[in-house]
Protein backbone atom coordinates (compact mmCIF):
# COMPACT_ATOMS: atom_id res chain seq x y z
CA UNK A 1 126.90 68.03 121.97
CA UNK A 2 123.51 69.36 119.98
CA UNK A 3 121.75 72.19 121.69
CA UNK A 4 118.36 72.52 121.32
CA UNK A 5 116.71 75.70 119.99
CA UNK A 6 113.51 76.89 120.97
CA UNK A 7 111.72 78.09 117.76
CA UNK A 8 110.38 81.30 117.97
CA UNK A 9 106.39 81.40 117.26
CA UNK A 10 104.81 81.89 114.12
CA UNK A 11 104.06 85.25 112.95
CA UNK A 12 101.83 86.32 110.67
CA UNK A 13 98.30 88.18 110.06
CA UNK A 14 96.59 85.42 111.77
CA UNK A 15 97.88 85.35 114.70
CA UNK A 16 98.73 88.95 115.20
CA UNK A 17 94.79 88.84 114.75
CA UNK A 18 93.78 87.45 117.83
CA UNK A 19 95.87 89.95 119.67
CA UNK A 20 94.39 93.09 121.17
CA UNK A 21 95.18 96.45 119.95
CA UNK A 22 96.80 96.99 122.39
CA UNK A 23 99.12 94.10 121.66
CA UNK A 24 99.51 95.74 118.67
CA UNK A 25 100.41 99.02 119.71
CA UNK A 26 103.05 97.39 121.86
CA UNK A 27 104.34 95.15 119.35
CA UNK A 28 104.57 97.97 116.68
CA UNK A 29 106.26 100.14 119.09
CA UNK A 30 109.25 97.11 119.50
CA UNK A 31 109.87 96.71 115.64
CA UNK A 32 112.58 97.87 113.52
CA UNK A 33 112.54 99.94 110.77
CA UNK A 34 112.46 97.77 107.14
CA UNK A 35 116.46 97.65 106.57
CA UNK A 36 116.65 98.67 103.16
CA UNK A 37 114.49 99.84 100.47
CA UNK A 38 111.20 98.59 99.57
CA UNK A 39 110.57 97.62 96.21
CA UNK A 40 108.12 95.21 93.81
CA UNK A 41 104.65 94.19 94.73
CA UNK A 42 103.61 92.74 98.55
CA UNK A 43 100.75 91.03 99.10
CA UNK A 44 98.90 92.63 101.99
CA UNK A 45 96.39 90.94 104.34
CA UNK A 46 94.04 93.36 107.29
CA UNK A 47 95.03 92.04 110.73
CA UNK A 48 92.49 94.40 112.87
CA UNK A 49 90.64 97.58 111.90
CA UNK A 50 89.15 99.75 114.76
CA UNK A 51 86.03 98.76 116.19
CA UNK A 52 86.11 95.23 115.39
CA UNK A 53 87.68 94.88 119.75
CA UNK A 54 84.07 95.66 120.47
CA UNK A 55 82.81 92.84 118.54
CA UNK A 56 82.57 88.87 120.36
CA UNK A 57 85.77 87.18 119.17
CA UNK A 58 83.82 85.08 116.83
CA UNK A 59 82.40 87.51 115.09
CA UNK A 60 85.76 89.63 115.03
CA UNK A 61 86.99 86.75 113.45
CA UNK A 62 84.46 85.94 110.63
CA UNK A 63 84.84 89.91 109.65
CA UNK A 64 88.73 89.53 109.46
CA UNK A 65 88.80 86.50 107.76
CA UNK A 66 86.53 87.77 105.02
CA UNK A 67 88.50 90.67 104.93
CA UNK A 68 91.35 88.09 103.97
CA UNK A 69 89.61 86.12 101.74
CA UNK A 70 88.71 85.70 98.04
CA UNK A 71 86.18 88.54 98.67
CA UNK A 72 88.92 90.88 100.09
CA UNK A 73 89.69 93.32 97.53
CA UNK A 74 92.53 94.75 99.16
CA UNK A 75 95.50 92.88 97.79
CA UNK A 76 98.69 94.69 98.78
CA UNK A 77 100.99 97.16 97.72
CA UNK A 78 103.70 98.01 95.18
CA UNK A 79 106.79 100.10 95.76
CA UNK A 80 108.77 101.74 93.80
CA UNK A 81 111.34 103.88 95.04
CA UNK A 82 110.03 106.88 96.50
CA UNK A 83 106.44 106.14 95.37
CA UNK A 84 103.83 103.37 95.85
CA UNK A 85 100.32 102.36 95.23
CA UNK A 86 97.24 100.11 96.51
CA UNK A 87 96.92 96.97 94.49
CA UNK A 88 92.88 96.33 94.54
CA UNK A 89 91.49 93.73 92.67
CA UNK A 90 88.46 90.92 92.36
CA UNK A 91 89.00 87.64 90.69
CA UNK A 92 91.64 88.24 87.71
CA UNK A 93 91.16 92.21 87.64
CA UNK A 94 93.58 94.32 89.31
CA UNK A 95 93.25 97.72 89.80
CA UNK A 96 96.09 100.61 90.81
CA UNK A 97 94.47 102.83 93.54
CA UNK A 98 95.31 105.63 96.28
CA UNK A 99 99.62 106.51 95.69
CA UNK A 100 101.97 107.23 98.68
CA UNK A 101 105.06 108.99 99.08
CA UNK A 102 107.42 106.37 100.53
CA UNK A 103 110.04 108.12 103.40
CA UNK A 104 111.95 107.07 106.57
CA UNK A 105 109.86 109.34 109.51
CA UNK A 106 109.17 109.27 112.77
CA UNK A 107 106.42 107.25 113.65
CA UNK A 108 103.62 109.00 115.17
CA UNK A 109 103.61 107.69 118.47
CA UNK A 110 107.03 108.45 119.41
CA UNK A 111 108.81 104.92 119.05
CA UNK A 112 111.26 105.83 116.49
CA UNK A 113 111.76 105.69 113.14
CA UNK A 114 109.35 103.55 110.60
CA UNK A 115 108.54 103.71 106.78
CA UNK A 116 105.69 106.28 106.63
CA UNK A 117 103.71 106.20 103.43
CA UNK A 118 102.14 109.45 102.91
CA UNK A 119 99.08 109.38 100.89
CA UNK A 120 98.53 113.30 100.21
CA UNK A 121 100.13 113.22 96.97
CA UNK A 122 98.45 115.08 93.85
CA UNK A 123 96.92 112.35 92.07
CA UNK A 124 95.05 111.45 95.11
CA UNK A 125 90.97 112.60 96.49
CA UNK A 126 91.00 114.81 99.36
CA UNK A 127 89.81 112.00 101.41
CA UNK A 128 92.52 109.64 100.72
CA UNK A 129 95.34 112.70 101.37
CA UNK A 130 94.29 112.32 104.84
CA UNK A 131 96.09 108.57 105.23
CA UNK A 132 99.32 107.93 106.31
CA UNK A 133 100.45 104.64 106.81
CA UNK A 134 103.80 103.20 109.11
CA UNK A 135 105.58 100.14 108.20
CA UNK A 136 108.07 98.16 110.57
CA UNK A 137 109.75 94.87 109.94
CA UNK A 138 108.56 91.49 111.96
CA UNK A 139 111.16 89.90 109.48
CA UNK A 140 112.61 89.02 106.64
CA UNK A 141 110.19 89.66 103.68
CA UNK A 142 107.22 90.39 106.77
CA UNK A 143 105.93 94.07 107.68
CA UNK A 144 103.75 95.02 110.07
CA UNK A 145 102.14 98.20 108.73
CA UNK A 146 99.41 100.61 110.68
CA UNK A 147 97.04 103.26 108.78
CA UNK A 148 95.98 106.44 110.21
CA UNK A 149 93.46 108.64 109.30
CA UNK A 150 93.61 112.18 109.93
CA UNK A 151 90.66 114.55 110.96
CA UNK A 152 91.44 118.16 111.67
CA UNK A 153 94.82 117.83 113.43
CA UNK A 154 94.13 115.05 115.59
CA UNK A 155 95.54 111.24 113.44
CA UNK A 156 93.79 108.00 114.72
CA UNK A 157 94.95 104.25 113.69
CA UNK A 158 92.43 102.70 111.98
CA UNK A 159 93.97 99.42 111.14
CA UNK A 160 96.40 97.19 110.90
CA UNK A 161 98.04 94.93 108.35
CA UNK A 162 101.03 92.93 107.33
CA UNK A 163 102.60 92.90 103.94
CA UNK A 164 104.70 89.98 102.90
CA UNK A 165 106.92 89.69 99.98
């Protein structure tokens, strides 16, 4: 006798972009840790950035998807051990920008433990020392990352995005 199995839905930056931030809190909250190390090149794709809620949902989602697309220079990131960087780039040109310390942390709103990537390292601007991002794992190869932004002592998310490998 067969037994059906419900497939679980699709995830990935498009549909977490059509949920609220909210959503997104909650789902980000729910997630694992990554189980092991990160390492190699991800490509990375902006699933919400703050203020875009605001906007009507077709507009939200012309912004997002040209975030995504070819005119989206964010591409991912790289990991390599302990350290990471942006991968930027426009047509064939890639660009190294912005390192991170990568280190198991508590996530900032209390749910646990997460991958923080802590951008005040030395080779970094003073305005890019104020980012810290959080990664979680939606699955195998599939992160769900946040990026806050410090200003004095209070840390806001900014954004959103997923990094797949």
């Amino acid at each position: 006798m067969s037994h059906a199995v419900a497939a679980a839905p699709a995830v990935d930056a498009r549909s977490l972009a059509r949920q609220s931030r909210g959503d997104l809190d909650r789902l980000f909250a729910a997630l694992p840790p990554p189980p092991g190390e990160l390492a190699g090149t991800m490509r990375g794709t902006v699933v919400d950035v703050i203020g875009l809620g605001r906007l009507p949902p077709g507009l939200r989602a012309g912004l997002l998807a040209a975030l995504r697309g070819p005119l989206g220079v964010w591409r991912g990131k790289r990991f390599a051990g302990a350290q990471g960087t942006n991968v930027w780039g426009a047509g064939g040109v890639e660009r190294l920008f912005a390192a991170f310390r990568v280190e198991v942390g508590p996530a900032l709103d209390g749910s646990g433990s997460c991958v923080r990537l802590d951008y005040d390292v030395s080779e970094n601007s003073l305005p890019v020392r104020a980012i810290l991002g959080e990664l979680r794992s939606l699955g195998p190869g599939l992160f769900l990352g946040r990026m806050h932004y410090r200003a004095g002592s209070a840390r806001s998310c900014v954004l959103y995005f997923t990094l797949e490998a």
